[in-house]
PDB file of N, CA and C in Angstrom:
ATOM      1  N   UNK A   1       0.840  -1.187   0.000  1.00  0.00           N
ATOM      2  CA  UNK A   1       0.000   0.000   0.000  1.00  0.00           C
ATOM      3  C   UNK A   1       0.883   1.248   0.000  1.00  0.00           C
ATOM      4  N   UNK A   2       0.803   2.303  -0.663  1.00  0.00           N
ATOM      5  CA  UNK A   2       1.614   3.315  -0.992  1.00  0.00           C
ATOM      6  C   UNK A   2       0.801   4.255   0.231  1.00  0.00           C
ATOM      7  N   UNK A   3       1.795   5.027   0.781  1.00  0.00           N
ATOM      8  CA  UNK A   3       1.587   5.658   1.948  1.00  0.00           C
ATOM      9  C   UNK A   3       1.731   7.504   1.180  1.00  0.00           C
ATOM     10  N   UNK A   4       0.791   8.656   1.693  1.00  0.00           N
ATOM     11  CA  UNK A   4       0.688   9.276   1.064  1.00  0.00           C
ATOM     12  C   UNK A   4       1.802  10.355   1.804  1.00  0.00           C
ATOM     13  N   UNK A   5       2.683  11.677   1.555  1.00  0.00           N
ATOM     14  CA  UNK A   5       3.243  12.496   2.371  1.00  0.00           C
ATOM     15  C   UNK A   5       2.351  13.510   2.781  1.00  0.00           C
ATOM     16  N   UNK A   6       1.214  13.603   1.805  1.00  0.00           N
ATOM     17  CA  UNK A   6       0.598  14.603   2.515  1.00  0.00           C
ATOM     18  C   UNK A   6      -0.420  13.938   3.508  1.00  0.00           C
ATOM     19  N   UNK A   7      -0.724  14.718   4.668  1.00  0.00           N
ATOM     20  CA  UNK A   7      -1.792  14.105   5.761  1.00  0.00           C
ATOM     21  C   UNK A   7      -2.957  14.772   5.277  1.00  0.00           C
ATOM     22  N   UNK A   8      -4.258  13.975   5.230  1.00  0.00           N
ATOM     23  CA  UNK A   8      -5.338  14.931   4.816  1.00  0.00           C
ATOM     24  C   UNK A   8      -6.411  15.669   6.001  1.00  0.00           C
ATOM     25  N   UNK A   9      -6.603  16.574   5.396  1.00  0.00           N
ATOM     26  CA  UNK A   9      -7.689  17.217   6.258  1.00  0.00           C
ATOM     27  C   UNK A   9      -8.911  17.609   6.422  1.00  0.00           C
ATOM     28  N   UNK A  10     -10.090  17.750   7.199  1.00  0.00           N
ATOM     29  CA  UNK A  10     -11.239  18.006   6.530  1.00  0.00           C
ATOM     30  C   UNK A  10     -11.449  19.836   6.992  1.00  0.00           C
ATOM     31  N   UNK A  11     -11.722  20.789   6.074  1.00  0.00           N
ATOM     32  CA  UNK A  11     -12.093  22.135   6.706  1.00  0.00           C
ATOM     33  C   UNK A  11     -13.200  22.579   6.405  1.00  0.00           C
ATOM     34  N   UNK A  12     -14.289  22.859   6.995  1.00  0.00           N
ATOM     35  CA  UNK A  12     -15.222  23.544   6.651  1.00  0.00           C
ATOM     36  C   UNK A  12     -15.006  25.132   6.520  1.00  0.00           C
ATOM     37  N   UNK A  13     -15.460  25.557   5.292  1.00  0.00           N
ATOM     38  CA  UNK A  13     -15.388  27.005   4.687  1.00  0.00           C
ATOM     39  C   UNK A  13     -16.796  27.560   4.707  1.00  0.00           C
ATOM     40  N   UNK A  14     -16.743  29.142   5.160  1.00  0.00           N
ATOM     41  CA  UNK A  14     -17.547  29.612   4.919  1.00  0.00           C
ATOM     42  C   UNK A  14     -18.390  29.999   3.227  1.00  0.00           C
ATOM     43  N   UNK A  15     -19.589  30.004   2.608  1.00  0.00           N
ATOM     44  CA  UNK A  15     -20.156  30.126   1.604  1.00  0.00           C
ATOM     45  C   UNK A  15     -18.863  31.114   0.864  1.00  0.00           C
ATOM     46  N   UNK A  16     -18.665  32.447   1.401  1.00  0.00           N
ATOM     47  CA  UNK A  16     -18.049  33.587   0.478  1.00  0.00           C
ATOM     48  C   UNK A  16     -16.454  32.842   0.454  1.00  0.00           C
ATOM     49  N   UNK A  17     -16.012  32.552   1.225  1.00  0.00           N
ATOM     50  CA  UNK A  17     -14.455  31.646   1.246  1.00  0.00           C
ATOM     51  C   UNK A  17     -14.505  30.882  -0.165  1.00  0.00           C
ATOM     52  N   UNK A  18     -15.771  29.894   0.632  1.00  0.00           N
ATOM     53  CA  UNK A  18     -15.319  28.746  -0.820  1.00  0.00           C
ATOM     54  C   UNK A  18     -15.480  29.640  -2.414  1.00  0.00           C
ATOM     55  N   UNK A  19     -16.122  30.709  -2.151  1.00  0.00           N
ATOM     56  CA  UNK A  19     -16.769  31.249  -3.637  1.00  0.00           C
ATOM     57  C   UNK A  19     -14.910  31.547  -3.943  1.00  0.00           C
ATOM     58  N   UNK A  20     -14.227  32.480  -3.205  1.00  0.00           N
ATOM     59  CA  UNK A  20     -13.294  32.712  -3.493  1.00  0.00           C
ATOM     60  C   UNK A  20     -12.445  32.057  -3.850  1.00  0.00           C
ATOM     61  N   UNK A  21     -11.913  30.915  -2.901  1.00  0.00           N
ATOM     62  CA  UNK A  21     -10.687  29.579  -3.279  1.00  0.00           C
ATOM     63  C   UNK A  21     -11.370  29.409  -4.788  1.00  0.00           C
ATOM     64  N   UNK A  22     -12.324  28.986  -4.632  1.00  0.00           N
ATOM     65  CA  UNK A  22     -12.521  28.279  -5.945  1.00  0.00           C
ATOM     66  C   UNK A  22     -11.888  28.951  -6.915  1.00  0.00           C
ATOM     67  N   UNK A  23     -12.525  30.574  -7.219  1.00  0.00           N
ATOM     68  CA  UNK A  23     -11.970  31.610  -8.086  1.00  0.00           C
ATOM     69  C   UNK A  23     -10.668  31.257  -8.357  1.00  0.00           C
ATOM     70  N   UNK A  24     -10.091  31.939  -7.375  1.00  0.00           N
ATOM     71  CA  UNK A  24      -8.553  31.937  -7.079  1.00  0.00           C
ATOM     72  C   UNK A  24      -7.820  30.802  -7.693  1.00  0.00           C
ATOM     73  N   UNK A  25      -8.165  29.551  -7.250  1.00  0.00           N
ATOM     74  CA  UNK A  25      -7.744  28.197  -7.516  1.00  0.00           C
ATOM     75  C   UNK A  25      -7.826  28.227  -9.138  1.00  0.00           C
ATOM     76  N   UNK A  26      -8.824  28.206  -9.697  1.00  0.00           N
ATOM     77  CA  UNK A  26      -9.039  28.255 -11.165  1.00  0.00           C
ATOM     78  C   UNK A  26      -8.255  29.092 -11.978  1.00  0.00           C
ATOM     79  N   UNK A  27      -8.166  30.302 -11.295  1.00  0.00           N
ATOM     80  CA  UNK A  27      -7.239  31.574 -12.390  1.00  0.00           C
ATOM     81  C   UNK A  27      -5.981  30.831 -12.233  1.00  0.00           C
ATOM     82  N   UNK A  28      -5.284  30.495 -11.297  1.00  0.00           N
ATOM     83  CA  UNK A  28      -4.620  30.245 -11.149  1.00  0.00           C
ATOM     84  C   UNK A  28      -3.814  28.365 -11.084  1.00  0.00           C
ATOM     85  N   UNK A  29      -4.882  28.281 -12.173  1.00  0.00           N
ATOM     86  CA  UNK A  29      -4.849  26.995 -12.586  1.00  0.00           C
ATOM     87  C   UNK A  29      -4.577  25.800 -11.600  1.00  0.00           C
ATOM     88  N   UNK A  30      -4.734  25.521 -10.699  1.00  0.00           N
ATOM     89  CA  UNK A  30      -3.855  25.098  -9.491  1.00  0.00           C
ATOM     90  C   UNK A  30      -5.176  24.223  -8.428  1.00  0.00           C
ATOM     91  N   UNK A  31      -5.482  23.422  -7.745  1.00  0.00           N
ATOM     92  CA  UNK A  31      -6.466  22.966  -7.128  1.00  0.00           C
ATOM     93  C   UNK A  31      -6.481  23.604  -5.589  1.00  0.00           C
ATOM     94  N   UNK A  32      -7.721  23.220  -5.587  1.00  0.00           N
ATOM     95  CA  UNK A  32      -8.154  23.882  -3.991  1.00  0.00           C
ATOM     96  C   UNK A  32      -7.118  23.367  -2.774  1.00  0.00           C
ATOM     97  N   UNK A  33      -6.592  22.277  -3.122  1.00  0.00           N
ATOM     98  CA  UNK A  33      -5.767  21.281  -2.305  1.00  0.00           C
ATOM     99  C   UNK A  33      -4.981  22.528  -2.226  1.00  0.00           C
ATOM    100  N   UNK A  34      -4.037  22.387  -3.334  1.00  0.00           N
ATOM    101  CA  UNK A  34      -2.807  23.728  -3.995  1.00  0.00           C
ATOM    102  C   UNK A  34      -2.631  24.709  -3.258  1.00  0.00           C
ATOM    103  N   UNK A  35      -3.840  25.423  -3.102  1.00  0.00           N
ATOM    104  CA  UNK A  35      -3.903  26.920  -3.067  1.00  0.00           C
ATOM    105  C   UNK A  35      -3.905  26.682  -1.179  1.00  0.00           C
ATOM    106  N   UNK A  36      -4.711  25.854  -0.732  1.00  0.00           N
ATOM    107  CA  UNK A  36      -4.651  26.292   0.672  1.00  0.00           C
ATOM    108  C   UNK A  36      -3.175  25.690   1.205  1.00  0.00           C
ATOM    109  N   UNK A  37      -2.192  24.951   0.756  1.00  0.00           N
ATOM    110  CA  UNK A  37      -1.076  24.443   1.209  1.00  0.00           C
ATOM    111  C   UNK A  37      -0.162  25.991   0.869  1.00  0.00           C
ATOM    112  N   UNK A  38      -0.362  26.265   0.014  1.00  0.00           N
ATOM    113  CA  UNK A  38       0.398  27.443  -0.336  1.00  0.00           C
ATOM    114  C   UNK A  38       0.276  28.924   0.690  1.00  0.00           C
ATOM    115  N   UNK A  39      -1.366  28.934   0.722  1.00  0.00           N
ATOM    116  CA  UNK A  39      -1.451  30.029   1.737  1.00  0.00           C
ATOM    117  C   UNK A  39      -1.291  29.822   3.107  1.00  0.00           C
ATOM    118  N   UNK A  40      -1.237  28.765   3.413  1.00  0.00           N
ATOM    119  CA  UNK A  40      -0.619  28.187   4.887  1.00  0.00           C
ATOM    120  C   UNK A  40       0.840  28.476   4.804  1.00  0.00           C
ATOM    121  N   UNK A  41       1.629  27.652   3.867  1.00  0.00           N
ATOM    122  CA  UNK A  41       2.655  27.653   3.875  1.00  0.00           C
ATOM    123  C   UNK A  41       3.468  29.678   4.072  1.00  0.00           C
ATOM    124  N   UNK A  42       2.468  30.654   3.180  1.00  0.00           N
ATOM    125  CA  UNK A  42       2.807  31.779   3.047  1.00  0.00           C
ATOM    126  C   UNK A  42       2.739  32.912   4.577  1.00  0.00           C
ATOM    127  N   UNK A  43       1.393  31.998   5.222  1.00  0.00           N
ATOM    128  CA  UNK A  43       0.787  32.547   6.359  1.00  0.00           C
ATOM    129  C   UNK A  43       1.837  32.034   7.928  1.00  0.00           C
ATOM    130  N   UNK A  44       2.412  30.981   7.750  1.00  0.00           N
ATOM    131  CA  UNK A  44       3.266  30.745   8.638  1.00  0.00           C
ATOM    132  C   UNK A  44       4.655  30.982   8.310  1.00  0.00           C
ATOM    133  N   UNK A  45       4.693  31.168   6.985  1.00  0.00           N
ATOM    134  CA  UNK A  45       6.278  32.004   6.994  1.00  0.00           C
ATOM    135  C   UNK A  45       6.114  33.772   7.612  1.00  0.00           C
ATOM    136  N   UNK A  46       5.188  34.107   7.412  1.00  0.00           N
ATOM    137  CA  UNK A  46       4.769  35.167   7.926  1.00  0.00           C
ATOM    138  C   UNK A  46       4.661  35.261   9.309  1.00  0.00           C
ATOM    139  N   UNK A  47       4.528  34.681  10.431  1.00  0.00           N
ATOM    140  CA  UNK A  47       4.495  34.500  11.820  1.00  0.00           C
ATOM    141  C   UNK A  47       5.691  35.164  12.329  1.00  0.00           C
ATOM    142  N   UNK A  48       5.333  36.016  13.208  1.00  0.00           N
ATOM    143  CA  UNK A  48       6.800  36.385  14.209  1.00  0.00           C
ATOM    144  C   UNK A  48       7.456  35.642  14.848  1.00  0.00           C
ATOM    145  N   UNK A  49       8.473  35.798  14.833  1.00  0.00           N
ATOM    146  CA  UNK A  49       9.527  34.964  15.621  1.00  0.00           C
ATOM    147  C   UNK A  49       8.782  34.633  16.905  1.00  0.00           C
ATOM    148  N   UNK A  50       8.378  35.371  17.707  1.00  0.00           N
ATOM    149  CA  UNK A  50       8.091  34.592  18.939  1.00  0.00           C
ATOM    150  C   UNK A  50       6.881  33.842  19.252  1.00  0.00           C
ATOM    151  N   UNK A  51       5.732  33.922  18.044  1.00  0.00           N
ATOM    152  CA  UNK A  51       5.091  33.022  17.774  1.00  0.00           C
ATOM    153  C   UNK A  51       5.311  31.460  17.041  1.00  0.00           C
ATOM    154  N   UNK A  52       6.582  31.559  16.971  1.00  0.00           N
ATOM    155  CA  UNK A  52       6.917  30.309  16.261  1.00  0.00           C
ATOM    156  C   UNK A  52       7.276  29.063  17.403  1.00  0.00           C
ATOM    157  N   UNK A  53       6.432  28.011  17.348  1.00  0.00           N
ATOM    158  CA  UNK A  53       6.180  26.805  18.339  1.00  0.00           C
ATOM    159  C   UNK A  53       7.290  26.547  18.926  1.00  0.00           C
ATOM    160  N   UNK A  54       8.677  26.265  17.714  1.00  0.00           N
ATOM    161  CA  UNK A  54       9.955  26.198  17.641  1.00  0.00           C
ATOM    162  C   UNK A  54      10.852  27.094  18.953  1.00  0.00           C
ATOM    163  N   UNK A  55      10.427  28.041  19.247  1.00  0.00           N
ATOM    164  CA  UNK A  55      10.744  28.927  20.121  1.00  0.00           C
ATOM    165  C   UNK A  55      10.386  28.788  21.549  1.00  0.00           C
ATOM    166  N   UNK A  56       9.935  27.539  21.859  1.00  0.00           N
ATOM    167  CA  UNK A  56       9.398  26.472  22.936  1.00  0.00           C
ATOM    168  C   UNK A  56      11.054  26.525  23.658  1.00  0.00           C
ATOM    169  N   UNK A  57      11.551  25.667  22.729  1.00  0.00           N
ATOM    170  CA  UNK A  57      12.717  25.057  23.123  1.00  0.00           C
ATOM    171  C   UNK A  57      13.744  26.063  24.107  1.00  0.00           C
ATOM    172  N   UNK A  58      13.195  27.232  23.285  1.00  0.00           N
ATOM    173  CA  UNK A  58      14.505  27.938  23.839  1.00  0.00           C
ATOM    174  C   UNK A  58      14.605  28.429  25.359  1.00  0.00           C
ATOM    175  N   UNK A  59      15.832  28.111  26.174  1.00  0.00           N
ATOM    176  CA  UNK A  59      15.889  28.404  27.336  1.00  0.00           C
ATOM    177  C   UNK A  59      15.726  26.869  28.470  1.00  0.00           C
ATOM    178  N   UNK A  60      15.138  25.956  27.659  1.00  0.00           N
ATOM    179  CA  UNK A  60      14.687  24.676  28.527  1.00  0.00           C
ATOM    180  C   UNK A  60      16.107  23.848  29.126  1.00  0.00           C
ATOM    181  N   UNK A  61      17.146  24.048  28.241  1.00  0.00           N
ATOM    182  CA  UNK A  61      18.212  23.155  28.943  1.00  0.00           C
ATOM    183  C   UNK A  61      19.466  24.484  29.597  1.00  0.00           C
ATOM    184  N   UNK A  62      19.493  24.385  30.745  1.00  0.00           N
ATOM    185  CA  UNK A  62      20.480  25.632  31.377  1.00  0.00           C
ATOM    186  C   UNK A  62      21.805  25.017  31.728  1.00  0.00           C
ATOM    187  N   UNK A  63      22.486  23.984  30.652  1.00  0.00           N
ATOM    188  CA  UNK A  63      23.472  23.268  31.567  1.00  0.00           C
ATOM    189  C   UNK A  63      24.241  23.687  29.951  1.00  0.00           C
ATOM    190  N   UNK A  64      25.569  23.586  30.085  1.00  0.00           N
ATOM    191  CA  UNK A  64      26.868  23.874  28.542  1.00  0.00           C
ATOM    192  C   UNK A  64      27.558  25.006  28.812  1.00  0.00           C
ATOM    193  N   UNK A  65      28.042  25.604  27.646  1.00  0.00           N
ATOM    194  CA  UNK A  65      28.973  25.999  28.070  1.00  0.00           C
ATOM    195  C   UNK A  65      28.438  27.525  28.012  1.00  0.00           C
ATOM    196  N   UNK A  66      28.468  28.780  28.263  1.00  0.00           N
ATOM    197  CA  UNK A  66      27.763  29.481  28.471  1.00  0.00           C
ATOM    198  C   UNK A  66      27.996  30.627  27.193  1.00  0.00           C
ATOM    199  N   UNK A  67      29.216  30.704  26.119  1.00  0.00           N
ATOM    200  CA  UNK A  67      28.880  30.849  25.200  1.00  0.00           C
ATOM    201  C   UNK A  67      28.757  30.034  24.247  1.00  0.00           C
ATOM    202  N   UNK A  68      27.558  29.028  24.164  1.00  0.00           N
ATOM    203  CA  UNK A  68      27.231  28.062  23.308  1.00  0.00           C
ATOM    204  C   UNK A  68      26.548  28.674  22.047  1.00  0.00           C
ATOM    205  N   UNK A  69      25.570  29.773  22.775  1.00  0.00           N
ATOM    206  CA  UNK A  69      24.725  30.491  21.526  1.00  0.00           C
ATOM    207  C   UNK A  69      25.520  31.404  20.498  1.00  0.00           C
ATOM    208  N   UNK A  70      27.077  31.490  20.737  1.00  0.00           N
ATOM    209  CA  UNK A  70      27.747  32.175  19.737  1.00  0.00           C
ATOM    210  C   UNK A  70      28.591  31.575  19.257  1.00  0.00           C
ATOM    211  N   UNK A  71      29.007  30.439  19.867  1.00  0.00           N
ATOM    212  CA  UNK A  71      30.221  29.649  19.113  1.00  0.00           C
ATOM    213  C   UNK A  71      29.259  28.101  18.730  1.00  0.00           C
ATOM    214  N   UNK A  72      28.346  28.218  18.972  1.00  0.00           N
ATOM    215  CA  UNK A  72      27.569  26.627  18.607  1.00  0.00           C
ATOM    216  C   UNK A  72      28.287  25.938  17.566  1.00  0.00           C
ATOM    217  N   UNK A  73      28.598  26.368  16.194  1.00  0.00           N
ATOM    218  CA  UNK A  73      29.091  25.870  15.096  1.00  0.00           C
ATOM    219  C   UNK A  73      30.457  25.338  15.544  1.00  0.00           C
ATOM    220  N   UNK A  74      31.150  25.720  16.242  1.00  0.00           N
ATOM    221  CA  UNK A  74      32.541  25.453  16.995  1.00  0.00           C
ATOM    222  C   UNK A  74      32.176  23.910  17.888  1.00  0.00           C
ATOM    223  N   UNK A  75      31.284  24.048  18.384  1.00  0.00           N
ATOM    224  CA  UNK A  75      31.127  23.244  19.228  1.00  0.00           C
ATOM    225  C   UNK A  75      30.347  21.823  18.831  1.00  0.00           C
ATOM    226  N   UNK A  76      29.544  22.001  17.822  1.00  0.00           N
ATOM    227  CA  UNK A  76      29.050  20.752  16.794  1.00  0.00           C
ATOM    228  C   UNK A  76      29.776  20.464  16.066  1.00  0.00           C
ATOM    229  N   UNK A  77      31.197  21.184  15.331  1.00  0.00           N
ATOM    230  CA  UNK A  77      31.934  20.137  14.885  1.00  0.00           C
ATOM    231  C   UNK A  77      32.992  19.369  15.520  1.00  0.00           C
ATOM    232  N   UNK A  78      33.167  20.154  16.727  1.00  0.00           N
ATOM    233  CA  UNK A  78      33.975  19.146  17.807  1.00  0.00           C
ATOM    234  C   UNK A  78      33.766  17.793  18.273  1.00  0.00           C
ATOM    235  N   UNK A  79      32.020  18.146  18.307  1.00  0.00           N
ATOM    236  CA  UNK A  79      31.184  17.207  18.760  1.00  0.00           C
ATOM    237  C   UNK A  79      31.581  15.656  17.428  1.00  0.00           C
ATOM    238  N   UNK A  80      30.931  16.593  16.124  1.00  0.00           N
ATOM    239  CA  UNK A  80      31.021  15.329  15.191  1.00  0.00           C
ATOM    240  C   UNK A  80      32.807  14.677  14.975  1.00  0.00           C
ATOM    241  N   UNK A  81      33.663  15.650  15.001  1.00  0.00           N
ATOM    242  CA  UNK A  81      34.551  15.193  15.239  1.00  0.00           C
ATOM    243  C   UNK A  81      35.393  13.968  15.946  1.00  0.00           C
ATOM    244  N   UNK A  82      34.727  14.074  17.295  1.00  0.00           N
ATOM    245  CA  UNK A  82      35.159  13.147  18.792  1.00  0.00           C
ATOM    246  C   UNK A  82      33.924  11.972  17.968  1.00  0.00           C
ATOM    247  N   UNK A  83      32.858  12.398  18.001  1.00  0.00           N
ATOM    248  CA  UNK A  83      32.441  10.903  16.943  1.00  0.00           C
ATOM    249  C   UNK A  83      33.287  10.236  16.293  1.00  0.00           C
ATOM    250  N   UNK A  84      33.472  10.734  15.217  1.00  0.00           N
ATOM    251  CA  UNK A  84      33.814   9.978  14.049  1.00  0.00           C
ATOM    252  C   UNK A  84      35.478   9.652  14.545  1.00  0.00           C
ATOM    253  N   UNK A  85      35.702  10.234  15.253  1.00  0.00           N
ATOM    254  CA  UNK A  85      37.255   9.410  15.399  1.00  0.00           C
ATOM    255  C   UNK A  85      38.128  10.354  15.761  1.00  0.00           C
ATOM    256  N   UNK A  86      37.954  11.586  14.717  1.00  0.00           N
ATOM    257  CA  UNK A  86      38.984  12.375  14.131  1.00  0.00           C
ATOM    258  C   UNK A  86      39.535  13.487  15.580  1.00  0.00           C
ATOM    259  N   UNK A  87      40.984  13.409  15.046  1.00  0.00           N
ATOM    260  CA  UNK A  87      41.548  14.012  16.415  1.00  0.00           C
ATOM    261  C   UNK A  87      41.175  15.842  16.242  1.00  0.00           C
ATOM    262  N   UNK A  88      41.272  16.524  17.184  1.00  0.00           N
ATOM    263  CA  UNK A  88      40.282  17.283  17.512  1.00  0.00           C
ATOM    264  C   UNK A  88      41.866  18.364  18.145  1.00  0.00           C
ATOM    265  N   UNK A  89      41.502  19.622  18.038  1.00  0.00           N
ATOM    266  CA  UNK A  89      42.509  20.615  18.282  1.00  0.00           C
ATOM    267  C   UNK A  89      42.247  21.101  19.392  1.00  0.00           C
TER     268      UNK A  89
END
């Protein structure tokens, strides 16, 4: 059975909404599916930073090194480094 990437959804639209998607969808050759992945996609790139869910995280672990938030890149390849083997400066 082929498994789909998109998850589906059910939304109920108001009468003047759907009049519109539809419009919209059609000029723009593109399906109703289309158009609302797109304006989601446009509407949450649009979100402020501190509305972004992602921004949960921040502050939850208080333990490292205390400039981690400016040298991070320094410090993840050290990290992958001491992984993989490789001797480390």
């Amino acid at each position: 059975m082929k498994s789909l990437a998109e998850k589906p959804i059910q939304v109920y639209l108001e009468g003047k909404q759907d009049e519109v998607v539809r419009a919209l969808a059609e000029r723009q050759k593109i399906s109703i599916a289309e158009l609302i992945r797109r304006s989601l996609d446009w509407y949450l790139a649009e979100l402020p930073v501190e509305d972004d869910p992602a921004m949960d995280i921040v502050g939850l672990v208080d333990t490292g090194p205390e400039d981690a938030s400016e040298k991070h890149d320094e410090y993840i390849v050290r990290f992958l480094q001491e992984e993989s083997g490789q001797r480390t400066e």
